[in-house]
C-alpha atoms as a PDB file:
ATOM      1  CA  UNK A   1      57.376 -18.454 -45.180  1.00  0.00           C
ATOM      2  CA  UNK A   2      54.497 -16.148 -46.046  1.00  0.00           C
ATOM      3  CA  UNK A   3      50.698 -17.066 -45.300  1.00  0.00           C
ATOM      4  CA  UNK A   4      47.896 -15.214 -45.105  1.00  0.00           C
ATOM      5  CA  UNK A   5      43.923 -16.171 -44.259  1.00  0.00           C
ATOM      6  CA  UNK A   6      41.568 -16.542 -41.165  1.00  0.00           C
ATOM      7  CA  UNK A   7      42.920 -15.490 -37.565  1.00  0.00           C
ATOM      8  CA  UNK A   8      40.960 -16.297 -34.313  1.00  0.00           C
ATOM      9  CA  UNK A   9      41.023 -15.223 -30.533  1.00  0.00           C
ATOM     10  CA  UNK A  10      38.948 -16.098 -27.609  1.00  0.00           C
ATOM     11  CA  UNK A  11      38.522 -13.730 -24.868  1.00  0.00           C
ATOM     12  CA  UNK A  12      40.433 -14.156 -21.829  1.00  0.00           C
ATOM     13  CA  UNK A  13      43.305 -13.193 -19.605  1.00  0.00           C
ATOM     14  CA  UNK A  14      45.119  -9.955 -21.329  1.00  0.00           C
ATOM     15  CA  UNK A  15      48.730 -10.431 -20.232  1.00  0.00           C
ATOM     16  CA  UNK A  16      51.158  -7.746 -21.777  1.00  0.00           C
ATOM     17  CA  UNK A  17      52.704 -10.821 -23.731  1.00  0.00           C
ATOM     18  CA  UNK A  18      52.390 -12.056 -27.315  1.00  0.00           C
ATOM     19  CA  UNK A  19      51.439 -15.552 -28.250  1.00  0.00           C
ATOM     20  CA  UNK A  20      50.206 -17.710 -31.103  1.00  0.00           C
ATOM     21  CA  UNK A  21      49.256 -21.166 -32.581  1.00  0.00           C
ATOM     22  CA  UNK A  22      49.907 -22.272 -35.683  1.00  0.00           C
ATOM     23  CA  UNK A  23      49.745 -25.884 -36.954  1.00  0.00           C
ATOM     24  CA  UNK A  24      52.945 -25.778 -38.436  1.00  0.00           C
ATOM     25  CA  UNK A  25      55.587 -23.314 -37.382  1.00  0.00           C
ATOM     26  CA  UNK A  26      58.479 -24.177 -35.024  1.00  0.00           C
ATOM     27  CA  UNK A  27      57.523 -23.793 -31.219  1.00  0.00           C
ATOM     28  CA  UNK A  28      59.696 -21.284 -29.403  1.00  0.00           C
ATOM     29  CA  UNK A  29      60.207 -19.356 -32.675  1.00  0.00           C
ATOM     30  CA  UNK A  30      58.863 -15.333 -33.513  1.00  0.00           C
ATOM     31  CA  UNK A  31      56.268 -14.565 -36.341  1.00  0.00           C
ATOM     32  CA  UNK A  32      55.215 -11.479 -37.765  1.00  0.00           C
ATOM     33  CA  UNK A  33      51.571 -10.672 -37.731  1.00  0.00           C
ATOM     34  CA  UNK A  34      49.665  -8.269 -39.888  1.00  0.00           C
ATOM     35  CA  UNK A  35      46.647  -7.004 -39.575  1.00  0.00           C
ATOM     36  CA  UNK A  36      46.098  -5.212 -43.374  1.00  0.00           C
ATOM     37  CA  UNK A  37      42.847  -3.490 -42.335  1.00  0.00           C
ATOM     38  CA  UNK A  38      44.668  -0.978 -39.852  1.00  0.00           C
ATOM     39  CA  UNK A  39      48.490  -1.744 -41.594  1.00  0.00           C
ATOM     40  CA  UNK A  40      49.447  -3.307 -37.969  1.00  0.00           C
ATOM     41  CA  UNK A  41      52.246  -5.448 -37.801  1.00  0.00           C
ATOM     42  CA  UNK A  42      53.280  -7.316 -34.196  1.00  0.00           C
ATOM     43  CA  UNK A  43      55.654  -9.971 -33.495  1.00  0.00           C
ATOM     44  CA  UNK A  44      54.517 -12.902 -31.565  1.00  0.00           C
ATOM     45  CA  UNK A  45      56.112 -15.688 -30.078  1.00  0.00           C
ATOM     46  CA  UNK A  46      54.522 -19.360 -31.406  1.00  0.00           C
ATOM     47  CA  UNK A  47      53.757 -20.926 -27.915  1.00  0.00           C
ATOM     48  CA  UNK A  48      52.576 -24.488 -29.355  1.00  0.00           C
ATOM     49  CA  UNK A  49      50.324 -25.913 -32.576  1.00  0.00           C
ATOM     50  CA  UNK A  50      46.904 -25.854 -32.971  1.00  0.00           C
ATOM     51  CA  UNK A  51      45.088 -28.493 -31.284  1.00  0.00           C
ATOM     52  CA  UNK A  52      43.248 -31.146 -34.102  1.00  0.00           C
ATOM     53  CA  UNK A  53      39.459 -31.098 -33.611  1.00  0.00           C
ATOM     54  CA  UNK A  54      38.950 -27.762 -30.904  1.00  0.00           C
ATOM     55  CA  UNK A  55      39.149 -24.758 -34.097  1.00  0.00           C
ATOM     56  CA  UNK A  56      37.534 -24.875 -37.661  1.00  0.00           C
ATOM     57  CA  UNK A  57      40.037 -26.732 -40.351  1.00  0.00           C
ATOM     58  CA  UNK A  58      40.146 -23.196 -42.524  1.00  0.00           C
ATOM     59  CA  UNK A  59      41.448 -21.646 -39.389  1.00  0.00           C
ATOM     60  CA  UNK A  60      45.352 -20.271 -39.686  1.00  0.00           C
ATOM     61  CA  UNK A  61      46.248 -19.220 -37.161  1.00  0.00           C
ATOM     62  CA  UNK A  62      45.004 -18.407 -33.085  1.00  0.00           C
ATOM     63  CA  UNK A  63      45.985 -15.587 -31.324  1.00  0.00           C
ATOM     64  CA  UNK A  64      46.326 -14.320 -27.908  1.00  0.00           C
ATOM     65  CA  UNK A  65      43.866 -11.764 -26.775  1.00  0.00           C
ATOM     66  CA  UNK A  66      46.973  -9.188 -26.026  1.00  0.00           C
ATOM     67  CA  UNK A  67      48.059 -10.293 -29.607  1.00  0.00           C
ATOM     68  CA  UNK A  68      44.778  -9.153 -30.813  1.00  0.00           C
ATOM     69  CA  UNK A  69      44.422  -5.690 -28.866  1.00  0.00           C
ATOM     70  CA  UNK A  70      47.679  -4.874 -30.035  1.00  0.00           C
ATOM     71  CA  UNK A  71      46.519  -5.240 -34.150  1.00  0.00           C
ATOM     72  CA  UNK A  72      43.611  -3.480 -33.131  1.00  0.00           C
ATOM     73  CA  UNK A  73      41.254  -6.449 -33.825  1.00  0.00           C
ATOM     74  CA  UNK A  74      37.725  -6.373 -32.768  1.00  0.00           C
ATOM     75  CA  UNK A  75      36.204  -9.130 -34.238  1.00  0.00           C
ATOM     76  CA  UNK A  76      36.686 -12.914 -33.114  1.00  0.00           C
ATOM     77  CA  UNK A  77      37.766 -14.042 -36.785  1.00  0.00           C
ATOM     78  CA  UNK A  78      39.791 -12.100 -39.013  1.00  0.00           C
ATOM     79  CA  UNK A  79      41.625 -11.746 -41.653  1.00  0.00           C
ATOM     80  CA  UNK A  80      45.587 -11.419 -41.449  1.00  0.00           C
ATOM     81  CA  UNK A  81      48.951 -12.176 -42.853  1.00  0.00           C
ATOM     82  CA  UNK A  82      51.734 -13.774 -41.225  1.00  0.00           C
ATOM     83  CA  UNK A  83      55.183 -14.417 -41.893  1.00  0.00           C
ATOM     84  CA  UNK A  84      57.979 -16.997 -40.069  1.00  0.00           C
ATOM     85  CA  UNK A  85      61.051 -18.977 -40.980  1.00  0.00           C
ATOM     86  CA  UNK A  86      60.286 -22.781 -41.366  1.00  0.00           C
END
């Protein structure tokens, strides 16, 4: 499945591993992320779902902060494309 829309990461521990959240996508399973601004694309593991009530409704997906570094991503929100088998 193929999404795109608004990405989030919170500062914190920069590990050399890559993790997500998404609301919907299998836990345990690998997505690809994209970041179209800079043509980046990672692979990140999806370590759980997104928690109801802590991140905005529009929000797609959350990212680790090595996740992030690695798309080049300065910015808190942004905007990315993701893809992952349901």
């Amino acid at each position: 499945k193929t999404q795109k829309g608004l990405a989030v990461w919170k500062p914190g521990n920069i590990s050399s591993h890559y993790y997500v959240l998404h609301p919907t996508a299998k836990v345990g399973t690998y997505m690809e992320i994209t970041n179209p601004m800079l043509h980046r694309t990672i692979t990140a593991k999806v370590a759980g779902h997104i928690p109801p009530g802590l991140y905005q409704s529009h929000v797609g997906i959350v990212v680790s902060p090595s996740t992030a570094r690695a798309l080049g991503i300065l910015d808190h929100q942004f905007f990315a494309r993701w893809r992952y088998v349901e």
